[in-house]
C-alpha atoms as a PDB file:
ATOM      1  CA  UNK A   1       0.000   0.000   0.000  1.00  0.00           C
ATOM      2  CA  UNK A   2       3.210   2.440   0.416  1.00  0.00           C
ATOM      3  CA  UNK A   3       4.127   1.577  -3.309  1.00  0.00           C
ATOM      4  CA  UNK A   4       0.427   3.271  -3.811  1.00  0.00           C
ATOM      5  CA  UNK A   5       0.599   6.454  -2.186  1.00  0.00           C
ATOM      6  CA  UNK A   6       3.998   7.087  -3.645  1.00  0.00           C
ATOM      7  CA  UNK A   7       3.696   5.628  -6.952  1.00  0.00           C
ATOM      8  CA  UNK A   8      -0.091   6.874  -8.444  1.00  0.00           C
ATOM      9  CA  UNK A   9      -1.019  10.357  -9.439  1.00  0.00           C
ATOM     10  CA  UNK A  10      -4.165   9.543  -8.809  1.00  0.00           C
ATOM     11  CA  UNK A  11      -3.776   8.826  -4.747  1.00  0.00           C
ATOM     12  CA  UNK A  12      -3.650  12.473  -4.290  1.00  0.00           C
ATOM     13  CA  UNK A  13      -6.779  13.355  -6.448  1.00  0.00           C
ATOM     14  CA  UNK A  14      -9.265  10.573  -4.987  1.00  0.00           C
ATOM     15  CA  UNK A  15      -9.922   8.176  -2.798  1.00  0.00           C
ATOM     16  CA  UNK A  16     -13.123   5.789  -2.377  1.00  0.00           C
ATOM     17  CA  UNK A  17     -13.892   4.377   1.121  1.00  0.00           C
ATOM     18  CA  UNK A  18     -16.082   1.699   1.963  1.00  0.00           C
ATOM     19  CA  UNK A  19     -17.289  -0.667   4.892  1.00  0.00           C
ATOM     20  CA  UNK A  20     -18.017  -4.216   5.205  1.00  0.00           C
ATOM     21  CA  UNK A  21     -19.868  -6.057   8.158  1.00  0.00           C
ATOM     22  CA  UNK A  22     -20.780  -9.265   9.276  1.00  0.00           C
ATOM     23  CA  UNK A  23     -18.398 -11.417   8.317  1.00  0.00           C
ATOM     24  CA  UNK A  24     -17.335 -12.351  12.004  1.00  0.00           C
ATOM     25  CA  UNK A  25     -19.747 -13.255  15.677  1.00  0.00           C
ATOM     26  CA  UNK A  26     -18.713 -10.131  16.976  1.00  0.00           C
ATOM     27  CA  UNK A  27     -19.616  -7.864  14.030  1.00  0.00           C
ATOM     28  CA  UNK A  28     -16.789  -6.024  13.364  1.00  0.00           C
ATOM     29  CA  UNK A  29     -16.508  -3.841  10.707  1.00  0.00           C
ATOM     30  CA  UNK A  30     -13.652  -3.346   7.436  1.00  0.00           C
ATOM     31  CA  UNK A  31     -12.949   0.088   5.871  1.00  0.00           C
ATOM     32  CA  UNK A  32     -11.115  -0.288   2.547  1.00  0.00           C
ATOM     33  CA  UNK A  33      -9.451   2.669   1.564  1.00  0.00           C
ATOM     34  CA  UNK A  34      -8.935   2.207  -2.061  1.00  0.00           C
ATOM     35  CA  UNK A  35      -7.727   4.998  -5.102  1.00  0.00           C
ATOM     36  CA  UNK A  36      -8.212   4.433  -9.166  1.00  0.00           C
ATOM     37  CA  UNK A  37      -5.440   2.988 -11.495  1.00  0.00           C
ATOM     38  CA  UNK A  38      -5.885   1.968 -15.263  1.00  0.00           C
ATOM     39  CA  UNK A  39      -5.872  -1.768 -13.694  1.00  0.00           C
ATOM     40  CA  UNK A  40      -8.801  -0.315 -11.433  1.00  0.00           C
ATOM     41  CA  UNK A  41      -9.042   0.436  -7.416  1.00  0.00           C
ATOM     42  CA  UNK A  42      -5.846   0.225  -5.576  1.00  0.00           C
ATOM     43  CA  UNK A  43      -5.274   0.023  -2.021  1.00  0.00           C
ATOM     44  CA  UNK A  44      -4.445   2.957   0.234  1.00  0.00           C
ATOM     45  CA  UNK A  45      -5.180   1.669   3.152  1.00  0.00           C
ATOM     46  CA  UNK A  46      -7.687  -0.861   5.568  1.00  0.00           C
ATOM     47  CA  UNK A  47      -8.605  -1.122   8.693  1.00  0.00           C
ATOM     48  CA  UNK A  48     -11.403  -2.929  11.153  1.00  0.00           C
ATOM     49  CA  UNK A  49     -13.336  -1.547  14.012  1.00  0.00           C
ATOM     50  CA  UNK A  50     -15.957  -2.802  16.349  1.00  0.00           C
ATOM     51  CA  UNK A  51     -18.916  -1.089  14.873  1.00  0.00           C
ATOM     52  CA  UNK A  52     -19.139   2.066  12.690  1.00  0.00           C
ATOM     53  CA  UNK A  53     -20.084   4.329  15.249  1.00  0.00           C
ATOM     54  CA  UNK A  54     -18.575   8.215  14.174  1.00  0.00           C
ATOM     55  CA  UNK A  55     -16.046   8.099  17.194  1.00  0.00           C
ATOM     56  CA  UNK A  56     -14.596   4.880  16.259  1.00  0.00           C
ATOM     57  CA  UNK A  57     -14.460   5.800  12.583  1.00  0.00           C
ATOM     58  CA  UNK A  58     -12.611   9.321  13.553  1.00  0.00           C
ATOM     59  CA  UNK A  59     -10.430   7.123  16.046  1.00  0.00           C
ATOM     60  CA  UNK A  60      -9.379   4.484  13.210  1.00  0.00           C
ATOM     61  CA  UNK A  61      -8.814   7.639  11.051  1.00  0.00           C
ATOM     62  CA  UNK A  62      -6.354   9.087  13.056  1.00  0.00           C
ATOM     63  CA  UNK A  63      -4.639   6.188  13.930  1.00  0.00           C
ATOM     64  CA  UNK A  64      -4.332   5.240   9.930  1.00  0.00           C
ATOM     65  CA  UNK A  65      -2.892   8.974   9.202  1.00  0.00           C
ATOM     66  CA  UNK A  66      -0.368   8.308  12.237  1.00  0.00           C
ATOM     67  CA  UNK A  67       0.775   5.338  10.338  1.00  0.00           C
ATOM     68  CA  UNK A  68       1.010   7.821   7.180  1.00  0.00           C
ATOM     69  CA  UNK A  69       4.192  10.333   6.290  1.00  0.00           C
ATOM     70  CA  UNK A  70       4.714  13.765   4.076  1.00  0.00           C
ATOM     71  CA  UNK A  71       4.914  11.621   0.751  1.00  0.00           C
ATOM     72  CA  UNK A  72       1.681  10.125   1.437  1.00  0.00           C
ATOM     73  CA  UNK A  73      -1.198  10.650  -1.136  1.00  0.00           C
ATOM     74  CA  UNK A  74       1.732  11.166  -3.851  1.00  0.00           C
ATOM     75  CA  UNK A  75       3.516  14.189  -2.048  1.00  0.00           C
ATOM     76  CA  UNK A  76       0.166  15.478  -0.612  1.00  0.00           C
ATOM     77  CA  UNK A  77       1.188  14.439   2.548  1.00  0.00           C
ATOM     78  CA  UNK A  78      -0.829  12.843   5.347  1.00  0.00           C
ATOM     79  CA  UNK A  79      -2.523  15.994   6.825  1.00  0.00           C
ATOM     80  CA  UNK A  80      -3.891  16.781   3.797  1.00  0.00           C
ATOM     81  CA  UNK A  81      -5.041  13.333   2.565  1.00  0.00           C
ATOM     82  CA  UNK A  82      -6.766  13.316  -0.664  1.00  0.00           C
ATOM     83  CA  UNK A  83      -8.858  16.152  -2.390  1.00  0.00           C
ATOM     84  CA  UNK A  84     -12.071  14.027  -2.929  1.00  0.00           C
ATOM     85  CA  UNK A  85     -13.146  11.069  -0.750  1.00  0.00           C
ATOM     86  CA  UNK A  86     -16.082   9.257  -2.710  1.00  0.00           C
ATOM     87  CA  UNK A  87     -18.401   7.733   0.014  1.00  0.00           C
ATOM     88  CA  UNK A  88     -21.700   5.919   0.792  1.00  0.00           C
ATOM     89  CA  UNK A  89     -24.195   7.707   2.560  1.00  0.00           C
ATOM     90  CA  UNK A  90     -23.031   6.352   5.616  1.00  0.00           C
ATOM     91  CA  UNK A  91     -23.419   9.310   7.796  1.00  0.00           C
ATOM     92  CA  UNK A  92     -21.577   8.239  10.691  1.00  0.00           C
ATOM     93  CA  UNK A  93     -18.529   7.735   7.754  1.00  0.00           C
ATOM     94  CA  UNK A  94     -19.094  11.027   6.555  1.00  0.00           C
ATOM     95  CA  UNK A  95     -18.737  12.881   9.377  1.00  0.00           C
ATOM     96  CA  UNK A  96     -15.738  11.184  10.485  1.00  0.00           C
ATOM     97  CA  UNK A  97     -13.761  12.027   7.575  1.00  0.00           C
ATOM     98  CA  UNK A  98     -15.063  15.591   7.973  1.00  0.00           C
ATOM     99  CA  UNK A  99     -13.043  15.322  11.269  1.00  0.00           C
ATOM    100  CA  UNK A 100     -10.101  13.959  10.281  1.00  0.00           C
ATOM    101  CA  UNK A 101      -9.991  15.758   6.671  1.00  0.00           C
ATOM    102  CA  UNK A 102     -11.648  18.570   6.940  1.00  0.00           C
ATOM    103  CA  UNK A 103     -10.117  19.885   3.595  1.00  0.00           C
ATOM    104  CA  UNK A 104     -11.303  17.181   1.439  1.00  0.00           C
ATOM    105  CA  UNK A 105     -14.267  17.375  -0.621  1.00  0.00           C
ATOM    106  CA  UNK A 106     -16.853  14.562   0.000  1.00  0.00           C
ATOM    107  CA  UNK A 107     -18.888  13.149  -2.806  1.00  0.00           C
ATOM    108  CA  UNK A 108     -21.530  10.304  -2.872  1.00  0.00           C
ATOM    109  CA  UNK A 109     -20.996   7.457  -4.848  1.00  0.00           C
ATOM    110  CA  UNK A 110     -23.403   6.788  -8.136  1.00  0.00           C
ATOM    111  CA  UNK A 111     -23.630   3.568  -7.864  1.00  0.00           C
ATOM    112  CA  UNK A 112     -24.915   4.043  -3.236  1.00  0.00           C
ATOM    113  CA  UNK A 113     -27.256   6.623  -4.766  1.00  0.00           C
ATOM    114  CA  UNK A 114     -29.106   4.801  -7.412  1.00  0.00           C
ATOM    115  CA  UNK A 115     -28.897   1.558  -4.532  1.00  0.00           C
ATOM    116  CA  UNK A 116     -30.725   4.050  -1.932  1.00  0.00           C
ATOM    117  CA  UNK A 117     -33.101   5.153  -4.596  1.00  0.00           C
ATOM    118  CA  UNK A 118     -34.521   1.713  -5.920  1.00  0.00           C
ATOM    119  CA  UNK A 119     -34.614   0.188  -2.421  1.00  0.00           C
ATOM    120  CA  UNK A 120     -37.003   3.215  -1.609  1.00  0.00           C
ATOM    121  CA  UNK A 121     -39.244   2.421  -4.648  1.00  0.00           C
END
């Protein structure tokens, strides 16, 4: 994942997070951090928590952009983090990245959107 955040342009532009559940008893929870490539999403970063509560999120955040240096996010550097995360409309997700990044632009995937939408119809 170092190779990554050195290596593609694209690290610094965008970056897509998303959580998975319930693949364990205790219901814990795995954030993929993942940026585009011509061979498609690449790996920034992962991490699990014990539910997807804000606090946690922010808390896993931080602790993820301790683990991160100045040539992070190709030269943007780990305070910065990308310019666009790309999200569900997890609001608990959403707000946590507002914490840690608050400089970063927050968009809503297409694909969430148009889940949302049909599974309200």
């Amino acid at each position: 994942m170092r190779r990554v955040h050195i290596s593609i342009k694209h690290a610094e532009e965008m970056a897509f997070i998303d959580a998975s559940g319930n693949m364990d008893r205790q219901g814990c929870r795995v954030f993929l951090i993942l940026t585009h490539s011509c061979a498609g999403g690449v790996p920034l970063g992962i991490f699990i928590t014990t539910n997807e509560s804000t606090e946690t999120v922010t808390q896993a955040l931080e602790l993820y952009k301790s683990l991160l240096d100045e040539t992070s996010y190709f030269g943007r550097g780990a305070a910065l983090g990308p310019a666009v995360f790309m999200t569900d409309d997890s609001a608990s997700e959403r707000q946590a990245l507002k914490n840690v990044y608050p400089d970063a632009t927050l968009l809503l995937c297409v694909f969430h959107l148009l889940q949302a939408f049909w599974r309200f119809l």
